[in-house]
N, C-alpha and C. Protein backbone atom coordinates (compact mmCIF):
# COMPACT_ATOMS: atom_id res chain seq x y z
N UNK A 1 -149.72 -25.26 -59.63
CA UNK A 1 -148.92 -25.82 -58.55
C UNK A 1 -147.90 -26.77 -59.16
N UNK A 2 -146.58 -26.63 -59.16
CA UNK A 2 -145.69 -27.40 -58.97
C UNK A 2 -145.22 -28.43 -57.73
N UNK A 3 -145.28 -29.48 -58.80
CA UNK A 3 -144.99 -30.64 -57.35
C UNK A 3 -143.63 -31.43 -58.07
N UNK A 4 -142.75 -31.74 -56.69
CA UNK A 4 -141.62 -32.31 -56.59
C UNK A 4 -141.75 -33.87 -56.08
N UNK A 5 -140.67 -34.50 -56.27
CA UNK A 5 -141.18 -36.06 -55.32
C UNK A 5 -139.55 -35.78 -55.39
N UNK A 6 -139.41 -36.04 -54.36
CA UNK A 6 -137.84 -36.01 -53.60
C UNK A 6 -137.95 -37.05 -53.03
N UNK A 7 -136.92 -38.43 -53.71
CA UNK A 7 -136.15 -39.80 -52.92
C UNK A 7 -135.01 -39.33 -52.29
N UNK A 8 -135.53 -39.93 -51.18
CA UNK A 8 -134.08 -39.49 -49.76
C UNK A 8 -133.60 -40.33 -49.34
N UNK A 9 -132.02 -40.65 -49.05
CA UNK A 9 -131.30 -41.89 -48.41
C UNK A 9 -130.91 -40.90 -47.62
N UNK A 10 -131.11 -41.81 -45.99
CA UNK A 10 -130.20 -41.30 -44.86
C UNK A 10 -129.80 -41.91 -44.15
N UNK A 11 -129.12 -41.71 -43.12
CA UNK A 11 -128.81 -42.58 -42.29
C UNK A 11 -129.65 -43.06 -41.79
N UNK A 12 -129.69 -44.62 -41.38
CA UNK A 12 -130.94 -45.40 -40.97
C UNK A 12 -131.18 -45.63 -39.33
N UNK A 13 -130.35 -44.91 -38.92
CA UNK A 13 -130.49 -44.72 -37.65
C UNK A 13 -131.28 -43.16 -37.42
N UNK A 14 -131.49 -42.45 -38.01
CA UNK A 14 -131.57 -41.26 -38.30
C UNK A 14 -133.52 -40.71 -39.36
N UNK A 15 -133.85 -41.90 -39.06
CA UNK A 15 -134.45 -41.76 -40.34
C UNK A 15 -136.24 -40.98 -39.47
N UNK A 16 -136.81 -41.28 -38.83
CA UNK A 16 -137.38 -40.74 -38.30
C UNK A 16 -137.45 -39.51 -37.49
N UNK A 17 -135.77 -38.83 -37.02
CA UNK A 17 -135.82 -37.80 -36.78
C UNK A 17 -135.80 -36.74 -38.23
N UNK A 18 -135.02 -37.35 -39.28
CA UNK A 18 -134.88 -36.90 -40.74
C UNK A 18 -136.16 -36.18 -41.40
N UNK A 19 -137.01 -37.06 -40.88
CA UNK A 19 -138.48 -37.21 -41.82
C UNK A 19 -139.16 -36.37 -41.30
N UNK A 20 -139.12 -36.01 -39.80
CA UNK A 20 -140.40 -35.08 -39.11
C UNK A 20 -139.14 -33.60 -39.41
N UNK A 21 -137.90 -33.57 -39.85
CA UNK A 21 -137.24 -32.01 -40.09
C UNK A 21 -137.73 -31.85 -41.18
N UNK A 22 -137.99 -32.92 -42.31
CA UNK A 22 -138.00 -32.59 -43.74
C UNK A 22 -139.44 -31.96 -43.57
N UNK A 23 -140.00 -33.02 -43.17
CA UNK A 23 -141.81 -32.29 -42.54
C UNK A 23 -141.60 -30.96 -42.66
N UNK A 24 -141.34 -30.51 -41.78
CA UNK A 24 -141.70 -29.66 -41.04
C UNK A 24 -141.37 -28.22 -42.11
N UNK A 25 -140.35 -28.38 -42.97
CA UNK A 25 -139.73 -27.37 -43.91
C UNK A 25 -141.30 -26.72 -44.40
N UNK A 26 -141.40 -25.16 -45.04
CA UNK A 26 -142.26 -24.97 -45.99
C UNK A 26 -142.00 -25.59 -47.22
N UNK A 27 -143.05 -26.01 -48.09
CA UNK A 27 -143.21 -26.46 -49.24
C UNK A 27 -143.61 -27.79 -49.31
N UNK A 28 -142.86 -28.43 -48.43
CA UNK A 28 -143.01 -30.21 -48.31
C UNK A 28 -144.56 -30.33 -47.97
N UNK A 29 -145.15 -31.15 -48.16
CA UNK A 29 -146.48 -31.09 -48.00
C UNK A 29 -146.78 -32.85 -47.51
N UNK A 30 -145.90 -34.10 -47.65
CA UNK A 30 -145.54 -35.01 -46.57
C UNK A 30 -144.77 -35.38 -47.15
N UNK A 31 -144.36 -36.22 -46.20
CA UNK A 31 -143.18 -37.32 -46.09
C UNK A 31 -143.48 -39.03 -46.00
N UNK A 32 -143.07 -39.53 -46.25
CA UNK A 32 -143.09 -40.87 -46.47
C UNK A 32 -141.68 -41.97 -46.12
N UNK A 33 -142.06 -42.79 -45.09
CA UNK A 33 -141.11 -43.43 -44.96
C UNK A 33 -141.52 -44.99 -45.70
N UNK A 34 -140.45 -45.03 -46.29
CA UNK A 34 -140.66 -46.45 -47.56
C UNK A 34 -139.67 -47.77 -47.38
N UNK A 35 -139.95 -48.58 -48.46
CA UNK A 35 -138.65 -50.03 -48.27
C UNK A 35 -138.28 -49.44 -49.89
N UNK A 36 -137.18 -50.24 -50.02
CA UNK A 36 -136.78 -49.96 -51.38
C UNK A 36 -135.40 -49.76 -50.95
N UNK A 37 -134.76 -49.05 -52.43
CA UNK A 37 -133.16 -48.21 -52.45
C UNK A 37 -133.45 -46.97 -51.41
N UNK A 38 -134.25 -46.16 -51.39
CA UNK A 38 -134.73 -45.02 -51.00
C UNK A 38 -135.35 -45.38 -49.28
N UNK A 39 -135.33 -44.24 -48.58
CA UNK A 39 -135.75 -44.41 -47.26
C UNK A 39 -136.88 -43.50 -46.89
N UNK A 40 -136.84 -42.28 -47.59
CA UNK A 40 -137.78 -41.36 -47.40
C UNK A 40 -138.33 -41.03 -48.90
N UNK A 41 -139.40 -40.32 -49.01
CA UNK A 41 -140.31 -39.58 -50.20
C UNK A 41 -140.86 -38.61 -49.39
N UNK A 42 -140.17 -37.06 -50.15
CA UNK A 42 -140.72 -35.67 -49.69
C UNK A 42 -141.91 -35.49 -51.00
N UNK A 43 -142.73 -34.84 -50.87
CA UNK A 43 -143.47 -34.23 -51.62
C UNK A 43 -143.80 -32.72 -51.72
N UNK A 44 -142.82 -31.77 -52.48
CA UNK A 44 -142.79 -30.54 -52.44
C UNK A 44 -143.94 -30.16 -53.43
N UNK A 45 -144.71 -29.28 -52.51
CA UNK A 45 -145.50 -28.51 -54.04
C UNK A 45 -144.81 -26.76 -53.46
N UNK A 46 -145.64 -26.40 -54.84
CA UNK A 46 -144.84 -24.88 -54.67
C UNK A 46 -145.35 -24.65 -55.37
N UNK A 47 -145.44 -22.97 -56.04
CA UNK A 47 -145.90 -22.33 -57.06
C UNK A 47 -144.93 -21.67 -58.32
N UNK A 48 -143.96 -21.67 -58.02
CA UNK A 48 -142.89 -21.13 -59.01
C UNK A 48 -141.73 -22.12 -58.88
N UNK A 49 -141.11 -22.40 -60.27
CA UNK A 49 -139.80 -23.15 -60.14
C UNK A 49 -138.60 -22.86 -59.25
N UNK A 50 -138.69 -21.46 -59.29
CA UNK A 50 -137.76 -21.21 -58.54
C UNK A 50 -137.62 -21.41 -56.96
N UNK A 51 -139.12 -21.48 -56.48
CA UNK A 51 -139.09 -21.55 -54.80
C UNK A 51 -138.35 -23.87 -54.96
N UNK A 52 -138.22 -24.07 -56.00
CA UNK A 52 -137.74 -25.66 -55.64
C UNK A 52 -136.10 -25.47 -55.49
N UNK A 53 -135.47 -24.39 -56.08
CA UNK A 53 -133.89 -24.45 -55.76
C UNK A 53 -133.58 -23.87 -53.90
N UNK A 54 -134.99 -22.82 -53.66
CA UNK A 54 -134.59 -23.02 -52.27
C UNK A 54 -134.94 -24.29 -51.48
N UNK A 55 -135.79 -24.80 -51.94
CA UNK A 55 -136.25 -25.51 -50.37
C UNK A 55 -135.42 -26.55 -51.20
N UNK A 56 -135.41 -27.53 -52.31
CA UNK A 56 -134.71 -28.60 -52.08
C UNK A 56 -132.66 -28.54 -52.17
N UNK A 57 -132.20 -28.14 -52.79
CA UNK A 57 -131.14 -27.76 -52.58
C UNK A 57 -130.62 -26.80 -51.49
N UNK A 58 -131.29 -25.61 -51.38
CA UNK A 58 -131.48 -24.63 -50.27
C UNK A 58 -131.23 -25.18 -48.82
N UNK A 59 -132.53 -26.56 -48.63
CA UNK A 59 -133.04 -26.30 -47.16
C UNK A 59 -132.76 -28.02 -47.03
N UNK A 60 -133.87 -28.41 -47.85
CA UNK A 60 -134.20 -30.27 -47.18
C UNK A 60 -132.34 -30.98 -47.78
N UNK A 61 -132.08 -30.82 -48.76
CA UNK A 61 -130.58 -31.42 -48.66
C UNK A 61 -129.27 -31.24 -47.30
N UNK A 62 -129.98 -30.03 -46.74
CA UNK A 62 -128.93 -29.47 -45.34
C UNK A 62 -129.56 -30.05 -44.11
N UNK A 63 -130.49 -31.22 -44.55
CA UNK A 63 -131.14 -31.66 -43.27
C UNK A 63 -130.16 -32.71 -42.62
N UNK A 64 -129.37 -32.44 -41.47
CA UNK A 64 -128.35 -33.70 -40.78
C UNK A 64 -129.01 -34.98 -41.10
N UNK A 65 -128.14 -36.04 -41.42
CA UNK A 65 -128.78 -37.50 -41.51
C UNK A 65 -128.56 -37.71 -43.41
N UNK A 66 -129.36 -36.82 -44.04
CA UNK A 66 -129.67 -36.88 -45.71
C UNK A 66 -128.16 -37.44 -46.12
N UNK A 67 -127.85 -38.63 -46.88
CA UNK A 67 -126.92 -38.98 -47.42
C UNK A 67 -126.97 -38.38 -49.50
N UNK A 68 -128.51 -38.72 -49.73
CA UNK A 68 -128.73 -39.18 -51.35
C UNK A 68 -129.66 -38.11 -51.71
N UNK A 69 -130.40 -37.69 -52.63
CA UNK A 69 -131.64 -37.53 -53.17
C UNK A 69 -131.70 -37.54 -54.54
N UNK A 70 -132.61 -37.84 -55.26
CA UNK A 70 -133.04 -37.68 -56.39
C UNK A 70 -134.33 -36.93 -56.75
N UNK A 71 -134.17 -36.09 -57.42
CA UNK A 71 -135.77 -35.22 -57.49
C UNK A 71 -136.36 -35.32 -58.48
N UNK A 72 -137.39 -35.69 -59.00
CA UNK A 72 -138.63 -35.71 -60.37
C UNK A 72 -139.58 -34.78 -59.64
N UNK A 73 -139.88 -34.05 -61.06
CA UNK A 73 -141.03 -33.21 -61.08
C UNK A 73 -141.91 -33.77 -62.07
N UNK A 74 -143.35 -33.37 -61.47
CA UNK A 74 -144.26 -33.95 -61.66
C UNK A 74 -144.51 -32.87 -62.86
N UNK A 75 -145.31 -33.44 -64.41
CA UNK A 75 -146.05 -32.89 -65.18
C UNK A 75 -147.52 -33.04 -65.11
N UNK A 76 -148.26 -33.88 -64.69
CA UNK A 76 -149.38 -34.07 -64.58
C UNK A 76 -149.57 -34.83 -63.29
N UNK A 77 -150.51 -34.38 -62.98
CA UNK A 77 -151.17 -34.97 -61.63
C UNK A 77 -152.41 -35.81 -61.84
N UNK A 78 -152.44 -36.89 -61.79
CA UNK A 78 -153.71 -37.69 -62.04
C UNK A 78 -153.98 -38.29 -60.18
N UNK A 79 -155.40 -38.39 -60.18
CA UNK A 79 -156.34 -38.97 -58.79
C UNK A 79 -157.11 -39.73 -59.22
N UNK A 80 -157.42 -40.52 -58.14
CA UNK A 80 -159.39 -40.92 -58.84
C UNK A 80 -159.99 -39.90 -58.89
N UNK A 81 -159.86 -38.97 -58.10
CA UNK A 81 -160.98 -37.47 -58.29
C UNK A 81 -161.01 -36.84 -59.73
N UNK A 82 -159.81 -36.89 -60.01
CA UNK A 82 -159.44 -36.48 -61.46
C UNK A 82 -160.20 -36.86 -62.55
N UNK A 83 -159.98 -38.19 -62.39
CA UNK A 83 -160.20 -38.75 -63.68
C UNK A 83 -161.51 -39.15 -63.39
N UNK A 84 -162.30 -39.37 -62.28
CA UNK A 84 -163.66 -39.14 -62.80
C UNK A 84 -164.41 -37.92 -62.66
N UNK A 85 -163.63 -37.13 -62.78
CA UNK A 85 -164.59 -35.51 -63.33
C UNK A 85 -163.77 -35.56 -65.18
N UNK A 86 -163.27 -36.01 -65.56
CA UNK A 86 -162.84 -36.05 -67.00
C UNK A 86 -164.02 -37.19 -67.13
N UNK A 87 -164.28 -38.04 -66.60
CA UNK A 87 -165.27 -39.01 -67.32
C UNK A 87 -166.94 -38.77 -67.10
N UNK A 88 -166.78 -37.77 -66.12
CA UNK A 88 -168.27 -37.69 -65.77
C UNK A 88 -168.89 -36.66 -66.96
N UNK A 89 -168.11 -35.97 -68.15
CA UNK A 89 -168.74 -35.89 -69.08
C UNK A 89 -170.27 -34.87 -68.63
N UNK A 90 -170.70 -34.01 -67.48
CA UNK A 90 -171.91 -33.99 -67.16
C UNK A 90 -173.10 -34.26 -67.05
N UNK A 91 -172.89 -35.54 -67.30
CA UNK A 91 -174.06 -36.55 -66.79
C UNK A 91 -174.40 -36.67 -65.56
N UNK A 92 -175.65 -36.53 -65.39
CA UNK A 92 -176.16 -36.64 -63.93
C UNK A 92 -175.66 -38.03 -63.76
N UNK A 93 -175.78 -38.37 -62.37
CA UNK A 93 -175.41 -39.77 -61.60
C UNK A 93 -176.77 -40.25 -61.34
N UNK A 94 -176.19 -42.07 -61.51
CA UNK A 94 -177.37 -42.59 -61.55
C UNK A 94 -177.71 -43.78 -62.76
């Protein structure tokens, strides 16, 4: 799985109708409304690089309101779930 983190500036009047279109796209998997430079955080996962030129250039940049974005892709995904099945080593618990 490929995952995207898409920072979104939009209009700030705009920003809650913005966020439930970006929603709603396939791929996005949520949205986040934040403080900062940035107003929104999409989180695209997908399975091939190529499904990221449709949906983020393709689709969520043509969303009315979107002024900005910046996109990073993720190389590793770390959780707490993660990292304690790397530490649990198969040791029983306890």
């Amino acid at each position: 799985m490929i995952t995207a983190i898409v920072l979104i500036k939009t209009d700030v009047a705009r920003i809650p109708e913005v966020a439930e279109e970006i929603a709603a796209l396939e791929g996005v998997s949520e949205v986040y409304s934040i403080t900062g430079e940035y107003d929104l955080i999409a989180m695209v996962r997908v399975r091939e690089h190529e499904q990221l030129a449709e949906i983020i250039p393709g689709r969520l940049n043509k969303v009315p309101g979107i002024r900005d974005t910046e996109t990073h892709i993720a190389f590793e995904t770390y959780s707490r779930h993660d990292l304690e099945a790397a530490f649990a080593l198969g040791l029983p618990e306890g």
